[in-house]
N, C-alpha and C. Protein backbone atom coordinates (compact mmCIF):
# COMPACT_ATOMS: atom_id res chain seq x y z
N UNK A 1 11.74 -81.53 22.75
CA UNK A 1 10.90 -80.35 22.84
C UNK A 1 10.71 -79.76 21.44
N UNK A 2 9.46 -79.64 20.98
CA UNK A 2 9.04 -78.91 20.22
C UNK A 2 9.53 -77.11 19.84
N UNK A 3 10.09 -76.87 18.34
CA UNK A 3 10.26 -75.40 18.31
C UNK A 3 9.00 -74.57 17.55
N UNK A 4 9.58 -73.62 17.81
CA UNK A 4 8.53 -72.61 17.11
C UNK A 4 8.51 -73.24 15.52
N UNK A 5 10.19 -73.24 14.85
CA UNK A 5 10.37 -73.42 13.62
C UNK A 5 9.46 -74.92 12.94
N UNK A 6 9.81 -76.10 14.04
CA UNK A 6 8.88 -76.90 13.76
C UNK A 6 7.49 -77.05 13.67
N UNK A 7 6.83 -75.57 14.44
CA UNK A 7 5.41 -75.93 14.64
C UNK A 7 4.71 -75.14 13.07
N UNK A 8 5.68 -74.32 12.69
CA UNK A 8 5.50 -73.70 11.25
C UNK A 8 5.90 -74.32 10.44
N UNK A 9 6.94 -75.64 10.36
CA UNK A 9 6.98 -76.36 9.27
C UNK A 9 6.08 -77.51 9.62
N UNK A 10 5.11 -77.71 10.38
CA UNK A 10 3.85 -78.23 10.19
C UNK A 10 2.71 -78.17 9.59
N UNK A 11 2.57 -76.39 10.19
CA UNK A 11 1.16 -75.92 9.93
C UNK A 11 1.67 -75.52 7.89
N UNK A 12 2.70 -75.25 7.62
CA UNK A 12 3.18 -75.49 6.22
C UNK A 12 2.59 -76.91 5.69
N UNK A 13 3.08 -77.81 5.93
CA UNK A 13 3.18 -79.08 5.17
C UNK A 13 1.81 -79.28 5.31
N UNK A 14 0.16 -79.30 6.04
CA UNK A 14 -0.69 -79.37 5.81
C UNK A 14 -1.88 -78.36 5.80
N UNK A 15 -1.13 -77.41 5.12
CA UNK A 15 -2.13 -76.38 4.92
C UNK A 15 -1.24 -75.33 4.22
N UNK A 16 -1.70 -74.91 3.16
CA UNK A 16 -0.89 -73.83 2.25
C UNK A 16 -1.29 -72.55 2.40
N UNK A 17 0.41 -71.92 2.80
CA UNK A 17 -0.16 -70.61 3.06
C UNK A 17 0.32 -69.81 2.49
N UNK A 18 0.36 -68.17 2.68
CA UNK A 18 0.88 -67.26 1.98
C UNK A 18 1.95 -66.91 3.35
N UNK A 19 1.84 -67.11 4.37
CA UNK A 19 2.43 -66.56 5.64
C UNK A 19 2.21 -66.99 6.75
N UNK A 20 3.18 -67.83 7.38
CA UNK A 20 2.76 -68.46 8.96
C UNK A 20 4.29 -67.61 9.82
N UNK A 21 3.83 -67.74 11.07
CA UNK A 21 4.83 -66.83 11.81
C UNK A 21 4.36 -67.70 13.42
N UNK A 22 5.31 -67.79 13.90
CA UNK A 22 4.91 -68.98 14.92
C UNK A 22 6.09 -68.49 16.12
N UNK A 23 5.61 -68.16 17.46
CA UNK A 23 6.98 -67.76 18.34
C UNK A 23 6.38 -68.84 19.47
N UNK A 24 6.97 -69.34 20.16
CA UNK A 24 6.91 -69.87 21.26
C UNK A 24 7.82 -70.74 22.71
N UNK A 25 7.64 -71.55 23.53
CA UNK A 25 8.34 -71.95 24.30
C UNK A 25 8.65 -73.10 24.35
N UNK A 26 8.22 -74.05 23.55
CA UNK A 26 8.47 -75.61 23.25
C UNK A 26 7.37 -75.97 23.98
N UNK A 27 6.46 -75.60 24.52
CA UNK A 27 4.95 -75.66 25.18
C UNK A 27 3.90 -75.09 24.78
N UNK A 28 3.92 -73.63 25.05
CA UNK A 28 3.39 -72.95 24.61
C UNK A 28 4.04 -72.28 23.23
N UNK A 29 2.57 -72.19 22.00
CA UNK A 29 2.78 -70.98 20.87
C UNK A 29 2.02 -70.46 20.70
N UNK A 30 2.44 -69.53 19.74
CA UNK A 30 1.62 -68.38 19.28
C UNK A 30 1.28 -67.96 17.95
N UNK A 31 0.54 -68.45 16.88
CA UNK A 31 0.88 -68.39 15.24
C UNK A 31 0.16 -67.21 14.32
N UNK A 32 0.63 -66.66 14.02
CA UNK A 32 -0.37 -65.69 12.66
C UNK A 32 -0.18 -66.66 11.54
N UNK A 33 -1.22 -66.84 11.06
CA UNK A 33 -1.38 -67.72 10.16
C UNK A 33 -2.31 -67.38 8.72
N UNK A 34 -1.47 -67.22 7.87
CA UNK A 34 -2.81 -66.61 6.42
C UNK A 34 -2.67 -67.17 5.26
N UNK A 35 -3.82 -67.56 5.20
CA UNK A 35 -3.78 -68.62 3.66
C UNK A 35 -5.35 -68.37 2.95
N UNK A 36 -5.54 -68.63 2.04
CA UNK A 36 -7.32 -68.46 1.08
C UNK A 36 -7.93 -69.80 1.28
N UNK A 37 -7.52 -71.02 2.34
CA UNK A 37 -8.60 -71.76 2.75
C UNK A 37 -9.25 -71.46 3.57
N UNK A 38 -9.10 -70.17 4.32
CA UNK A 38 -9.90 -69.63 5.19
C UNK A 38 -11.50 -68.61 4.65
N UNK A 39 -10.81 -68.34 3.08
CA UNK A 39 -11.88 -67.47 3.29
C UNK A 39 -13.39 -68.41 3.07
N UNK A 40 -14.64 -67.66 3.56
CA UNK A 40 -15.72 -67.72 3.10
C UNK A 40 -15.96 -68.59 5.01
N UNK A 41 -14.91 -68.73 5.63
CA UNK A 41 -14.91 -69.16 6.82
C UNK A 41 -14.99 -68.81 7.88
N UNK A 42 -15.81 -68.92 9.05
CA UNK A 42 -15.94 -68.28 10.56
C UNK A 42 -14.27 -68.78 11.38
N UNK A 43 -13.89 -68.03 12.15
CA UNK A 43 -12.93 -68.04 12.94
C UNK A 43 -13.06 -69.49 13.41
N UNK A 44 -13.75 -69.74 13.93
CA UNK A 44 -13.49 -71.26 14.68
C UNK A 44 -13.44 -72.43 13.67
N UNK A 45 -14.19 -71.87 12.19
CA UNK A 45 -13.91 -72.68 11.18
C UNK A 45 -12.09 -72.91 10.29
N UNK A 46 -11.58 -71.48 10.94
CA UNK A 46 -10.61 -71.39 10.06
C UNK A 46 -9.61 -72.14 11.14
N UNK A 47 -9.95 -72.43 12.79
CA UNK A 47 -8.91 -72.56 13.50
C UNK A 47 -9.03 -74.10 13.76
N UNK A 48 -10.26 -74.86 13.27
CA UNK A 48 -10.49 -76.40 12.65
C UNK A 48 -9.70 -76.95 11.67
N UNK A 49 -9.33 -75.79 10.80
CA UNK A 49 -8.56 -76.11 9.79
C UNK A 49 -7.01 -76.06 9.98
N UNK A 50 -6.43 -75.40 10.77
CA UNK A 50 -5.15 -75.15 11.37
C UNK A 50 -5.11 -76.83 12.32
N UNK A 51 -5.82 -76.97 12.89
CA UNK A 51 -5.92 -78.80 13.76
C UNK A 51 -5.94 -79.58 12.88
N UNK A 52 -6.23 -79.73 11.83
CA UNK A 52 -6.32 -80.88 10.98
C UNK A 52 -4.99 -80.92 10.48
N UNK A 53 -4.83 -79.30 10.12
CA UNK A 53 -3.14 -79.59 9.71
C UNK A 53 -2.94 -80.12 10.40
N UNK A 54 -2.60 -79.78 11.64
CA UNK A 54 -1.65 -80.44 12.86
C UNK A 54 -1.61 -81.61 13.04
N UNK A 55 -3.00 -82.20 12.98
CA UNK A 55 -3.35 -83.74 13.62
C UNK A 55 -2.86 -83.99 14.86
N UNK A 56 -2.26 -85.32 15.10
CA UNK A 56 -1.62 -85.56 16.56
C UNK A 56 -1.18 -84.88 16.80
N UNK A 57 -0.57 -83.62 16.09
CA UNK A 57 0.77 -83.05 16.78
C UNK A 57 0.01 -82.08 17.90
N UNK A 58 -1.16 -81.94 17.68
CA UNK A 58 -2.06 -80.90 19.04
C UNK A 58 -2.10 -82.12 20.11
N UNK A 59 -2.18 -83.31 20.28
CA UNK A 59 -2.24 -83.70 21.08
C UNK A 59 -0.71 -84.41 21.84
N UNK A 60 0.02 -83.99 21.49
CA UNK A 60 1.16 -85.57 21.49
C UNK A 60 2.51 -84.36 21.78
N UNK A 61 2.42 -82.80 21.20
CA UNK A 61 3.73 -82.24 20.99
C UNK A 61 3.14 -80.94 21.58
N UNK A 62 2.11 -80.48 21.13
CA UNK A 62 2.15 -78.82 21.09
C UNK A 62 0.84 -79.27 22.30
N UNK A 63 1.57 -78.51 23.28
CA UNK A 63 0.18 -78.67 24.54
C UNK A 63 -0.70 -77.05 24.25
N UNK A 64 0.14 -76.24 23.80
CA UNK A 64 -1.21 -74.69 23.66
C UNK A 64 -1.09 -74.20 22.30
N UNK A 65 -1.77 -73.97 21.62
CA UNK A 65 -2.00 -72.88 20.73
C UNK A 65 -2.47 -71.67 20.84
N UNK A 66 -1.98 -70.99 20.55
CA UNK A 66 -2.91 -69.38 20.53
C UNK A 66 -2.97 -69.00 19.10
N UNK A 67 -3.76 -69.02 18.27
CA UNK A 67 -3.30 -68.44 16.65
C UNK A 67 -4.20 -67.14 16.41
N UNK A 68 -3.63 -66.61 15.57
CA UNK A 68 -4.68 -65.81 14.63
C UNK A 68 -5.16 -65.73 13.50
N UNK A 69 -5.85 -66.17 12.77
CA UNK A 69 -6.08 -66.43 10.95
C UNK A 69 -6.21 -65.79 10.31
N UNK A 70 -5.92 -65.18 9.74
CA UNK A 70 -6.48 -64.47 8.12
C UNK A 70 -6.65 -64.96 6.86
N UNK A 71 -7.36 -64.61 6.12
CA UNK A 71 -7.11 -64.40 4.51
C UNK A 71 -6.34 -63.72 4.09
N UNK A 72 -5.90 -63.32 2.84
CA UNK A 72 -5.09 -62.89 2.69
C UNK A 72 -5.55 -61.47 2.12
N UNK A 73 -6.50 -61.28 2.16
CA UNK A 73 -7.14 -59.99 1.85
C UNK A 73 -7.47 -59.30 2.87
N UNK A 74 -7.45 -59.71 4.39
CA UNK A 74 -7.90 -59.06 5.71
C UNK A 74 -6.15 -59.01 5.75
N UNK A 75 -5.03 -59.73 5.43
CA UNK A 75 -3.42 -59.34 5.96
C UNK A 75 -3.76 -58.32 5.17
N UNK A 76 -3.72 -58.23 4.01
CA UNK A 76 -3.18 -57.01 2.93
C UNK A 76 -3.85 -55.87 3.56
N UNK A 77 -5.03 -56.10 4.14
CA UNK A 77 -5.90 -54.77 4.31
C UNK A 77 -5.44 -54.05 5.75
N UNK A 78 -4.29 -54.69 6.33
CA UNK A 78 -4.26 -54.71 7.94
C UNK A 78 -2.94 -53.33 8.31
């Protein structure tokens, strides 16, 4: 079973961030996620980019995601 800790040392290793935060049930998670490859990006663009990190692992380990994205200028501003 998949942990929370693992699903953040994923979305780490293919995608650089300033801040990932990941809680979940070994099924279901839940991630705040903020990094500057998001900016200049639409939400569904930034949450394309969170899957690519992942790759198989959306299909094969993590059956749900729920995330939220930022830049790091919408965290700072929050």
């Amino acid at each position: 079973m998949v942990t929370p800790e693992q699903v953040k040392s994923y979305i780490e290793q293919g995608l650089e961030c300033e801040a990932v935060k990941v809680a979940g049930d070994g099924q279901h998670f839940e991630a705040v996620i903020v990094s500057a490859a998001f900016r200049g990006k639409n939400k569904v663009q930034q949450h394309q980019i969170v899957y690519r990190a992942l790759g198989d692992r959306m299909r094969e380990e993590i059956h749900a995601l729920s995330m939220q994205t930022h830049t790091p200028e919408e965290w700072a501003a929050r």
